[in-house]
PDB file of N, CA and C in Angstrom:
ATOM      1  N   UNK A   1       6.775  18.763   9.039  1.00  0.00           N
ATOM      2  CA  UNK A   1       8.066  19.061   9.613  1.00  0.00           C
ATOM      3  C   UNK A   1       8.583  17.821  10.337  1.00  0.00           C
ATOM      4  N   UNK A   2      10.001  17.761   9.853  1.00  0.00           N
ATOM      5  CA  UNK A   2      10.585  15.971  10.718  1.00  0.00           C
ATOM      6  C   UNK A   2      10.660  16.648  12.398  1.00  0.00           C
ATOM      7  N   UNK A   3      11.129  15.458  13.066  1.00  0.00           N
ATOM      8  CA  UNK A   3      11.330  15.706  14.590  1.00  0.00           C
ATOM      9  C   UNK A   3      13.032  15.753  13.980  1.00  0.00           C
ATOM     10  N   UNK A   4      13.514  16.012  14.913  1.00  0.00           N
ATOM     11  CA  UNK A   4      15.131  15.956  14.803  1.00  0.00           C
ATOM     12  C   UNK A   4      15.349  14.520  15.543  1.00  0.00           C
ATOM     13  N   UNK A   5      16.775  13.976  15.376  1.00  0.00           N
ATOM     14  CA  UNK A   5      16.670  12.750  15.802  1.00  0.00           C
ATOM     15  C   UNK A   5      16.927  12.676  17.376  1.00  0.00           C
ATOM     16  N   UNK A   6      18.039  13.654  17.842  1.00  0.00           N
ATOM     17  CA  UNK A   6      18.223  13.749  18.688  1.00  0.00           C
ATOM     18  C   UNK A   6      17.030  13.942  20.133  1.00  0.00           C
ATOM     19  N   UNK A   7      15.254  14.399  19.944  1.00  0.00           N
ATOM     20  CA  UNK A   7      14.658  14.701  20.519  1.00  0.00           C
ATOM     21  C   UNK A   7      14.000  13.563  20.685  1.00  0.00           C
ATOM     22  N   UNK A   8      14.075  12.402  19.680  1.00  0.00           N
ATOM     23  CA  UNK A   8      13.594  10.957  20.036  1.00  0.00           C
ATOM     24  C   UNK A   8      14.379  10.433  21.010  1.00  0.00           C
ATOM     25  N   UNK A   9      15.647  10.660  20.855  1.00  0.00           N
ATOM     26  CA  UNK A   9      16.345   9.844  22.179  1.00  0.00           C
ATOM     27  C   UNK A   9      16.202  10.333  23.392  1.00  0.00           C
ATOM     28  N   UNK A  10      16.368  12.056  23.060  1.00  0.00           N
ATOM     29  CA  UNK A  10      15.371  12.240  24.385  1.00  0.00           C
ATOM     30  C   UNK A  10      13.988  11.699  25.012  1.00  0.00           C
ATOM     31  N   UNK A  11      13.503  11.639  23.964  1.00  0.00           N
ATOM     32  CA  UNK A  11      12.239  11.393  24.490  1.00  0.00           C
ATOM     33  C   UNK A  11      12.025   9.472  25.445  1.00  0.00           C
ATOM     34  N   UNK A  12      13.097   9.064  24.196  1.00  0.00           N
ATOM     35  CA  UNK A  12      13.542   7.467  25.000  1.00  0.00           C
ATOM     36  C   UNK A  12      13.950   7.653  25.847  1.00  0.00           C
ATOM     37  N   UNK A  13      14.819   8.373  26.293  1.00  0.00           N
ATOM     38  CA  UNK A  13      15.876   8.355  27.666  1.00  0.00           C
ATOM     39  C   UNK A  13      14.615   8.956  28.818  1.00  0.00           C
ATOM     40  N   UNK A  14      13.735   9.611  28.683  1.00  0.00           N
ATOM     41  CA  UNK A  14      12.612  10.322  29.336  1.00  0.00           C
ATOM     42  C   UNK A  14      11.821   8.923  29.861  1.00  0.00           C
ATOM     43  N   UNK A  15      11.877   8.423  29.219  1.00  0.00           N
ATOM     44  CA  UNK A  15      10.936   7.161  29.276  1.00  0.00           C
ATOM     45  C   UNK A  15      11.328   6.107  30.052  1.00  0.00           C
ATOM     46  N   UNK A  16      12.355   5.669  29.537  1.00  0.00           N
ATOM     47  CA  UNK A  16      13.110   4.209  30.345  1.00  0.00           C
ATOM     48  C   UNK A  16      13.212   5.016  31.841  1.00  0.00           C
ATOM     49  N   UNK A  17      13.770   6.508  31.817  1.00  0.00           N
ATOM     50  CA  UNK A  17      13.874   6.846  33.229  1.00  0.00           C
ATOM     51  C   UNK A  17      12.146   6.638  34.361  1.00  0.00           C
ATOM     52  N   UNK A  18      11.510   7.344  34.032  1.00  0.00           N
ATOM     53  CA  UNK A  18      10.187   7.212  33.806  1.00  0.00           C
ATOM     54  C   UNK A  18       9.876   5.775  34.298  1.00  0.00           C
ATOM     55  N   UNK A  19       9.747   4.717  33.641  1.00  0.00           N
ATOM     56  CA  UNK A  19       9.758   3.830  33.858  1.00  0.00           C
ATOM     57  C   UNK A  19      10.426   2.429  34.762  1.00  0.00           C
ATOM     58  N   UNK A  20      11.635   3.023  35.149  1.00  0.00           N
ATOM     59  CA  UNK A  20      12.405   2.570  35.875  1.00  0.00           C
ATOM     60  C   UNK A  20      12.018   2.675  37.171  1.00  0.00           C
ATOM     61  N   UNK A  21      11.618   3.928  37.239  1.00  0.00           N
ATOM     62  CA  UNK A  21      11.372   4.782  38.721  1.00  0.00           C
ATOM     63  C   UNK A  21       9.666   4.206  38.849  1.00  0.00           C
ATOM     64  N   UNK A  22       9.086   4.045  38.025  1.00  0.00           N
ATOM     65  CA  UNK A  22       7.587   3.534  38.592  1.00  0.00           C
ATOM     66  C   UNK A  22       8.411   2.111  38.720  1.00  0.00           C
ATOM     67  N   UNK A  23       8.908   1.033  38.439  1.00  0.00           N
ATOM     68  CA  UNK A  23       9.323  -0.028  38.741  1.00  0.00           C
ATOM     69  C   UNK A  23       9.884  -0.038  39.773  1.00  0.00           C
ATOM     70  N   UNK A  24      10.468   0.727  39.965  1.00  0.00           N
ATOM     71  CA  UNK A  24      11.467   0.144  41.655  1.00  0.00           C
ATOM     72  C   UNK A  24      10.321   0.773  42.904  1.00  0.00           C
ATOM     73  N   UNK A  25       9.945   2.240  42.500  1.00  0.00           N
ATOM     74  CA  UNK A  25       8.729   2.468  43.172  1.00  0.00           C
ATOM     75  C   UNK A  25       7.353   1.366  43.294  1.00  0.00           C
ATOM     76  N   UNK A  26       7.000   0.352  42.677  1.00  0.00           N
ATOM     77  CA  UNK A  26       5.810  -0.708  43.086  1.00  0.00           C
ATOM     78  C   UNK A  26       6.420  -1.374  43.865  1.00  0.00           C
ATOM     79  N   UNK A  27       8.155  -1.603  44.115  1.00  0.00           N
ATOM     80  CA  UNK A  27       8.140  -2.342  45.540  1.00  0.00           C
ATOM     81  C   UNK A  27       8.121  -2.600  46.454  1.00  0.00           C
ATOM     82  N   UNK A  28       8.431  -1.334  46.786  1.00  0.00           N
ATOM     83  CA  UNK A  28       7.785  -0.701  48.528  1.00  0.00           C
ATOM     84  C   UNK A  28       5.979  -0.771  48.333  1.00  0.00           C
ATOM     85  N   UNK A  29       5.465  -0.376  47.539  1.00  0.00           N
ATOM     86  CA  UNK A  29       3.739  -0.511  47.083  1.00  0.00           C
ATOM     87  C   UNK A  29       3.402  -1.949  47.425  1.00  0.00           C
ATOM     88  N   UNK A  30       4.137  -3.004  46.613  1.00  0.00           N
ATOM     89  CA  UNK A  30       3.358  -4.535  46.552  1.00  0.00           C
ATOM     90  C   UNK A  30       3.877  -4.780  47.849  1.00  0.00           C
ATOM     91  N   UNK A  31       4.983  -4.471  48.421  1.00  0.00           N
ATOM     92  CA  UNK A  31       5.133  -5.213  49.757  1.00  0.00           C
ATOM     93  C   UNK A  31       4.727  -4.737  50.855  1.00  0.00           C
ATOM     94  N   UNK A  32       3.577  -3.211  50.677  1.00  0.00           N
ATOM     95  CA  UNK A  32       2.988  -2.252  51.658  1.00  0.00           C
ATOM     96  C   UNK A  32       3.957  -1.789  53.144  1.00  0.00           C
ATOM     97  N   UNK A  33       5.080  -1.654  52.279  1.00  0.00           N
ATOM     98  CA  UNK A  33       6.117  -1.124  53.495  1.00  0.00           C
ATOM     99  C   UNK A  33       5.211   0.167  53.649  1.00  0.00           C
ATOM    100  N   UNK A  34       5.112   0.508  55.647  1.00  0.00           N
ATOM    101  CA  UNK A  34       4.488   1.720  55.974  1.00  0.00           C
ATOM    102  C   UNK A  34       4.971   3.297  55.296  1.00  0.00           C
ATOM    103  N   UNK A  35       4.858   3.108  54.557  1.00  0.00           N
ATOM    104  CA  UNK A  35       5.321   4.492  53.518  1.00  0.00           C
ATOM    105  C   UNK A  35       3.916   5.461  53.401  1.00  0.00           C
ATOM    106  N   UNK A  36       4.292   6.885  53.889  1.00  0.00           N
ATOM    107  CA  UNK A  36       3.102   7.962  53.230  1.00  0.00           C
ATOM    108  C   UNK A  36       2.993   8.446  51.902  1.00  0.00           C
ATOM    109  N   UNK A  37       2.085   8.954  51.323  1.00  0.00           N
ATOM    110  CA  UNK A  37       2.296   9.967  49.632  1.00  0.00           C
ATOM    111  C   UNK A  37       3.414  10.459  49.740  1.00  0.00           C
ATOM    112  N   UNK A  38       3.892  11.058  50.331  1.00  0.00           N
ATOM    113  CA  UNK A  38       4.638  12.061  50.365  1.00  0.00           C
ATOM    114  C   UNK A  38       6.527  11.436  50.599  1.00  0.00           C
ATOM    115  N   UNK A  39       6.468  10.335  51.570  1.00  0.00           N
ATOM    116  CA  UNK A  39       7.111   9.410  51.262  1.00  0.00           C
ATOM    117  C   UNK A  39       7.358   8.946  49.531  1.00  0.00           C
ATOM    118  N   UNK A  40       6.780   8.414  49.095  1.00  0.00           N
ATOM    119  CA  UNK A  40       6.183   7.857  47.579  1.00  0.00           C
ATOM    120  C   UNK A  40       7.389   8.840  46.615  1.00  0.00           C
ATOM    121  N   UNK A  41       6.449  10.476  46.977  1.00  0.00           N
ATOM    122  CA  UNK A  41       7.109  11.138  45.975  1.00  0.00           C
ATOM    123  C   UNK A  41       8.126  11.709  46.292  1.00  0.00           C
ATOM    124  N   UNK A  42       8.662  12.107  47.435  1.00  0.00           N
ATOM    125  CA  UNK A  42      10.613  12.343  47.573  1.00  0.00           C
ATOM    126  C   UNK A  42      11.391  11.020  46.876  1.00  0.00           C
ATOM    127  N   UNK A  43      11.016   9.925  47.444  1.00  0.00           N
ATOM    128  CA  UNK A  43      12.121   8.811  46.552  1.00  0.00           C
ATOM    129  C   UNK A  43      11.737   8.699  45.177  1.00  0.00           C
ATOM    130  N   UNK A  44      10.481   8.729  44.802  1.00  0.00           N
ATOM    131  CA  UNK A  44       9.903   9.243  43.073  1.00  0.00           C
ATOM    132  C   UNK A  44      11.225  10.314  42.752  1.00  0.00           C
ATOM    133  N   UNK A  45      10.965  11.101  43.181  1.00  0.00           N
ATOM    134  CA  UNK A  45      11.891  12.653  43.012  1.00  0.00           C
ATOM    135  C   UNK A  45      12.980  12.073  42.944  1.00  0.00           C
ATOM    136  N   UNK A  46      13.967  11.593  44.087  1.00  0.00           N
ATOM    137  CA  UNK A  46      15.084  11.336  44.293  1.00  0.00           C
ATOM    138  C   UNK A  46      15.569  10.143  43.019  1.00  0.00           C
ATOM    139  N   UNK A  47      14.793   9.107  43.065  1.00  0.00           N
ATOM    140  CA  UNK A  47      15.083   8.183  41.907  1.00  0.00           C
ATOM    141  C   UNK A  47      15.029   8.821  40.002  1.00  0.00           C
ATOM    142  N   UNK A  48      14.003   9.588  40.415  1.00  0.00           N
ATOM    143  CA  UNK A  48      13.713  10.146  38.642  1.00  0.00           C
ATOM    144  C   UNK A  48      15.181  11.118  38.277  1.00  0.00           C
ATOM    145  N   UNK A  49      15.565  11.763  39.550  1.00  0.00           N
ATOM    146  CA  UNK A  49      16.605  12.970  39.242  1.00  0.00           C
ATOM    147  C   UNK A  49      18.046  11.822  39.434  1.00  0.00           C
ATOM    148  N   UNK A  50      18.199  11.188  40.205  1.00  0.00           N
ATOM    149  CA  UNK A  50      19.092  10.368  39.695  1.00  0.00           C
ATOM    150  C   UNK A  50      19.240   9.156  38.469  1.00  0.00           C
ATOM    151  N   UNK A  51      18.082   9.224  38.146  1.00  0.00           N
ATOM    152  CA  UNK A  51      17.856   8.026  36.711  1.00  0.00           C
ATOM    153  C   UNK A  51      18.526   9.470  35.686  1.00  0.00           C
ATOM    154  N   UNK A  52      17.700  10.154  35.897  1.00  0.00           N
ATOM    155  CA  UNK A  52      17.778  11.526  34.677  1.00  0.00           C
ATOM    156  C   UNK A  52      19.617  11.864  34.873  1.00  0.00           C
ATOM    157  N   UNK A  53      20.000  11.782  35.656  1.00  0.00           N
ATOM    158  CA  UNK A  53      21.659  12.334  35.606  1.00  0.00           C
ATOM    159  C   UNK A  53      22.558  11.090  35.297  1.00  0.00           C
ATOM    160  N   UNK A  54      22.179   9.824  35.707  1.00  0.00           N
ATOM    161  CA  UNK A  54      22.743   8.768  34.539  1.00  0.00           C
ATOM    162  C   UNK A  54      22.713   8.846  33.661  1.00  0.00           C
ATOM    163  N   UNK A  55      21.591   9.073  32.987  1.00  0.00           N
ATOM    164  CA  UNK A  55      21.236   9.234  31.208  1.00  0.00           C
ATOM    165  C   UNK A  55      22.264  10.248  30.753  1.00  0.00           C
ATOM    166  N   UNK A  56      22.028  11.302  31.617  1.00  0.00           N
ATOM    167  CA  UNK A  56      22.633  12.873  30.776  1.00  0.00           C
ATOM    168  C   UNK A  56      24.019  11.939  31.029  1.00  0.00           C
ATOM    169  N   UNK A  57      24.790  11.429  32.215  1.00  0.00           N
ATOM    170  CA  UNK A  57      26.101  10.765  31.782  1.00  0.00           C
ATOM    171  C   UNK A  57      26.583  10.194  30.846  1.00  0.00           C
ATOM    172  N   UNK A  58      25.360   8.997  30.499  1.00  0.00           N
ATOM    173  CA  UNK A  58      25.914   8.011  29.750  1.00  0.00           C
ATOM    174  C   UNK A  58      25.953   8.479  28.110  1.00  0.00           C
ATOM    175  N   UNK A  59      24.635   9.377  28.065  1.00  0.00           N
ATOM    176  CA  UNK A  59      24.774   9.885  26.880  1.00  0.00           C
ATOM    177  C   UNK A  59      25.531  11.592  26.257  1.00  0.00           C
ATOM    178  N   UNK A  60      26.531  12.327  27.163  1.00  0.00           N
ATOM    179  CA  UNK A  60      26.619  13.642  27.336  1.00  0.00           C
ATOM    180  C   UNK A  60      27.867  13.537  27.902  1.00  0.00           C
ATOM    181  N   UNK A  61      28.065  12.769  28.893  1.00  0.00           N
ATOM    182  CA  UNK A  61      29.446  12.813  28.893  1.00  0.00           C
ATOM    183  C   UNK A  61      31.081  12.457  28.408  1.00  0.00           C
ATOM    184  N   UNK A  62      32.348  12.790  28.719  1.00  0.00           N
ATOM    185  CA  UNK A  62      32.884  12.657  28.345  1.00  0.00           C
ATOM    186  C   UNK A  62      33.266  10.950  27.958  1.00  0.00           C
ATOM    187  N   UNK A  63      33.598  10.184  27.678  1.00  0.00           N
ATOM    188  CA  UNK A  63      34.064   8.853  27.783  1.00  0.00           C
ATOM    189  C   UNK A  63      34.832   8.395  28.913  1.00  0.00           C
ATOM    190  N   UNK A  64      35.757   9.495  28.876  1.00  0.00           N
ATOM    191  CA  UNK A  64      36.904   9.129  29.902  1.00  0.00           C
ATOM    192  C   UNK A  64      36.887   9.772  31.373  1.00  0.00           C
ATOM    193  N   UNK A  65      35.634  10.321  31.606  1.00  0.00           N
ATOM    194  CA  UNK A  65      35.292  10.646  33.157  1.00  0.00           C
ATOM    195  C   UNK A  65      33.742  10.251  33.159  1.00  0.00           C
ATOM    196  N   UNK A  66      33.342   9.302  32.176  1.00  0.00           N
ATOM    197  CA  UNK A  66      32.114   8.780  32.349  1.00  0.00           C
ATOM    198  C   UNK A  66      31.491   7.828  33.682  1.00  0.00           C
ATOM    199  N   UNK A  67      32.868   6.924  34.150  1.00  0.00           N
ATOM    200  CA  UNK A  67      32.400   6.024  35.259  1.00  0.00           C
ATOM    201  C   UNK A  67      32.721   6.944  36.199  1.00  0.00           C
ATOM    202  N   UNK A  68      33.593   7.870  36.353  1.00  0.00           N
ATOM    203  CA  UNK A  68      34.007   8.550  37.286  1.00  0.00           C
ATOM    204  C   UNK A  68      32.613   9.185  38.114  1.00  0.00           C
ATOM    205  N   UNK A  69      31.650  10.243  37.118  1.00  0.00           N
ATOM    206  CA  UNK A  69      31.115  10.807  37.268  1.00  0.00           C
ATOM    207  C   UNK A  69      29.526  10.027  37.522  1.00  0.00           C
ATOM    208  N   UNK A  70      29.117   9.152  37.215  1.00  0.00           N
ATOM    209  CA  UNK A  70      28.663   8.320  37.365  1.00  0.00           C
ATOM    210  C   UNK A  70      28.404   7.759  38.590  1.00  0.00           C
ATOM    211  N   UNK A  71      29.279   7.432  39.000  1.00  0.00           N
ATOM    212  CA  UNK A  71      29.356   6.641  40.342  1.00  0.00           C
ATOM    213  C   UNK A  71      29.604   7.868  41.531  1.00  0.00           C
ATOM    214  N   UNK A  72      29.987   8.933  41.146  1.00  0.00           N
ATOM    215  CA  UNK A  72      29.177  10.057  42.036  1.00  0.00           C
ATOM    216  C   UNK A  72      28.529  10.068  42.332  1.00  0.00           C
ATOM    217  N   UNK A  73      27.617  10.415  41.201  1.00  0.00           N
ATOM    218  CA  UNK A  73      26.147  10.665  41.034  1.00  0.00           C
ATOM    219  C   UNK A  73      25.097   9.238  42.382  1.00  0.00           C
ATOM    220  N   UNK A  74      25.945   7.849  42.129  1.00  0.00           N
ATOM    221  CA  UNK A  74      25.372   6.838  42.779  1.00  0.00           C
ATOM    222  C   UNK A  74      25.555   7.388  44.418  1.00  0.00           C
ATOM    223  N   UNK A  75      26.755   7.497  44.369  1.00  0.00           N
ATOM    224  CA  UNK A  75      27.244   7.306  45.940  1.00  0.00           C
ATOM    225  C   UNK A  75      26.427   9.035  46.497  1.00  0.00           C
ATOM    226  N   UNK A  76      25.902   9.984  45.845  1.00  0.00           N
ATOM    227  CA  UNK A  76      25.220  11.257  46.547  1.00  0.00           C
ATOM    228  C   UNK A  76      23.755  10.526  46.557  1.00  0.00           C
ATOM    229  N   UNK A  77      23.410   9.865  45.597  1.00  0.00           N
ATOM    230  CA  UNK A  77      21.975   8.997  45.680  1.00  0.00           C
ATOM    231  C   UNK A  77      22.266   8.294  46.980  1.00  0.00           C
ATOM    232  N   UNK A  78      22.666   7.567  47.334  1.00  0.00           N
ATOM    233  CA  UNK A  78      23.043   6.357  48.281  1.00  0.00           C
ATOM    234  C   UNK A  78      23.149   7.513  49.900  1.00  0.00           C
ATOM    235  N   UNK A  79      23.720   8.237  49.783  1.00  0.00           N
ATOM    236  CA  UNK A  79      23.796   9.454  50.978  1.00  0.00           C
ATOM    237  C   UNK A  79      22.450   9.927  51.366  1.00  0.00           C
ATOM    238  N   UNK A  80      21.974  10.197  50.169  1.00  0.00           N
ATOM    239  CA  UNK A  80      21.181  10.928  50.802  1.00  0.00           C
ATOM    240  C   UNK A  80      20.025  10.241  51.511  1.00  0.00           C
ATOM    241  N   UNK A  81      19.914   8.825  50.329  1.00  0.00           N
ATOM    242  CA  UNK A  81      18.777   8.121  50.820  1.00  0.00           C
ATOM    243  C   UNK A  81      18.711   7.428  52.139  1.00  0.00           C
ATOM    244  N   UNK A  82      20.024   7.305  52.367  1.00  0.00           N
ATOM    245  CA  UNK A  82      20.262   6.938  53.834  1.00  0.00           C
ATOM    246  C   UNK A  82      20.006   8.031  54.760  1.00  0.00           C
ATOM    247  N   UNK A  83      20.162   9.458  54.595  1.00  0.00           N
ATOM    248  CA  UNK A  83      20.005   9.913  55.670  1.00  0.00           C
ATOM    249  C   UNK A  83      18.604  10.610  55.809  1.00  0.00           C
ATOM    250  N   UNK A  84      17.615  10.353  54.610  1.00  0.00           N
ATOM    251  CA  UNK A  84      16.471  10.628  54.662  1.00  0.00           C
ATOM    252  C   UNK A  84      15.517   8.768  55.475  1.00  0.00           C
ATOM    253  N   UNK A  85      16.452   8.504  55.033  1.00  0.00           N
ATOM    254  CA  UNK A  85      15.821   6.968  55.721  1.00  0.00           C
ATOM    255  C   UNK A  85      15.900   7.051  57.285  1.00  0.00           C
ATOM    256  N   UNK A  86      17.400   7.065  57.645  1.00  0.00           N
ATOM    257  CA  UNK A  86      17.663   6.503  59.425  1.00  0.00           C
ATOM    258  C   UNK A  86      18.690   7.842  60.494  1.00  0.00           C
ATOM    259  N   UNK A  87      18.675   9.218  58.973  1.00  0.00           N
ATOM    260  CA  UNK A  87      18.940  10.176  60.023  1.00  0.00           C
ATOM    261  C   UNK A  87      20.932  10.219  60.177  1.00  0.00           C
ATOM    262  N   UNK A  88      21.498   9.449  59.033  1.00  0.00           N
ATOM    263  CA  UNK A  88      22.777   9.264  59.469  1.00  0.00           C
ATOM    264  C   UNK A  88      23.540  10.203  59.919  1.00  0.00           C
ATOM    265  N   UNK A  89      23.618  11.549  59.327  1.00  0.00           N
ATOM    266  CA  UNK A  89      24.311  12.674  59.566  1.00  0.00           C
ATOM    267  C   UNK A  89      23.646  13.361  60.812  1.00  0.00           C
ATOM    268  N   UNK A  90      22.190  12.882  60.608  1.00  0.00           N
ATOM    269  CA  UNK A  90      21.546  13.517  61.706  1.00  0.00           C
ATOM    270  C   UNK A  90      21.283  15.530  61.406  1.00  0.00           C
ATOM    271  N   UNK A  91      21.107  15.787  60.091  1.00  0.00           N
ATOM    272  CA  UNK A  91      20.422  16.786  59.379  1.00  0.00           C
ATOM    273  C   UNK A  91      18.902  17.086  59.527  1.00  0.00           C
ATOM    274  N   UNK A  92      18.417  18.362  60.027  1.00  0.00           N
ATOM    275  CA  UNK A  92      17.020  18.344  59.829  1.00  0.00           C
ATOM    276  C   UNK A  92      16.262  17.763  58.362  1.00  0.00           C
ATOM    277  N   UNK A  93      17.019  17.122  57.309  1.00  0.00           N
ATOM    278  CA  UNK A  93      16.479  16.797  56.487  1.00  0.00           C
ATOM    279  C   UNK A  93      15.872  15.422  56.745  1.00  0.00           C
ATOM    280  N   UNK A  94      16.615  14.494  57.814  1.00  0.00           N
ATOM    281  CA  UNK A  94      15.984  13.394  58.633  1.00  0.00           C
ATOM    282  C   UNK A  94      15.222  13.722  59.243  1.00  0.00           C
ATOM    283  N   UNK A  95      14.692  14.167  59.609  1.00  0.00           N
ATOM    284  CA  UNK A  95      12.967  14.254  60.422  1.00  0.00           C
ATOM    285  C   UNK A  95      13.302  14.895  61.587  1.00  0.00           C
ATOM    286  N   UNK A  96      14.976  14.673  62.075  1.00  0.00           N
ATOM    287  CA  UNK A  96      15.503  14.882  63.213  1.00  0.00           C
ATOM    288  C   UNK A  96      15.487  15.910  64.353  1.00  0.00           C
TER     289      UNK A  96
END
């Protein structure tokens, strides 16, 4: 039985995401910024689910609300990571 083609690109788009996110994740690792496990895997989480909603953009969305939606997606990444970082909103989701 063939694969369909479409489940290879999934499976690529699974991957580069995948891979992206262990890459930006070894740099807090090689430079031993004081980070816990648990630390590790919320921005794991946070980076994989925002790698994964680029993909579904770039490949799923419309053309013509592609950057639109996109750069959402960046600027709720960018929010949140800030306020899981230094507390900006000052949400019990900051440690606060």
């Amino acid at each position: 039985m063939k694969a369909k083609k479409s489940n290879g690109i999934l499976h690529n788009s699974i991957f580069r995401v995948v891979l992206g996110t262990a890459a930006i994740l070894l740099v807090p690792l090689i430079l031993r910024w004081p980070w816990s496990v648990s630390d590790f895997v919320v921005m794991g989480v946070l980076i994989f689910g925002a790698g994964s909603a680029l993909e579904l953009v770039r490949t799923r969305a419309n053309k013509k609300y592609r950057l639109a939606i996109a750069a959402a997606v960046i600027i709720a990444f960018l929010l949140i990571w800030m306020e899981l970082a230094v507390g900006l909103f000052g949400s019990p989701f900051a440690g606060s």
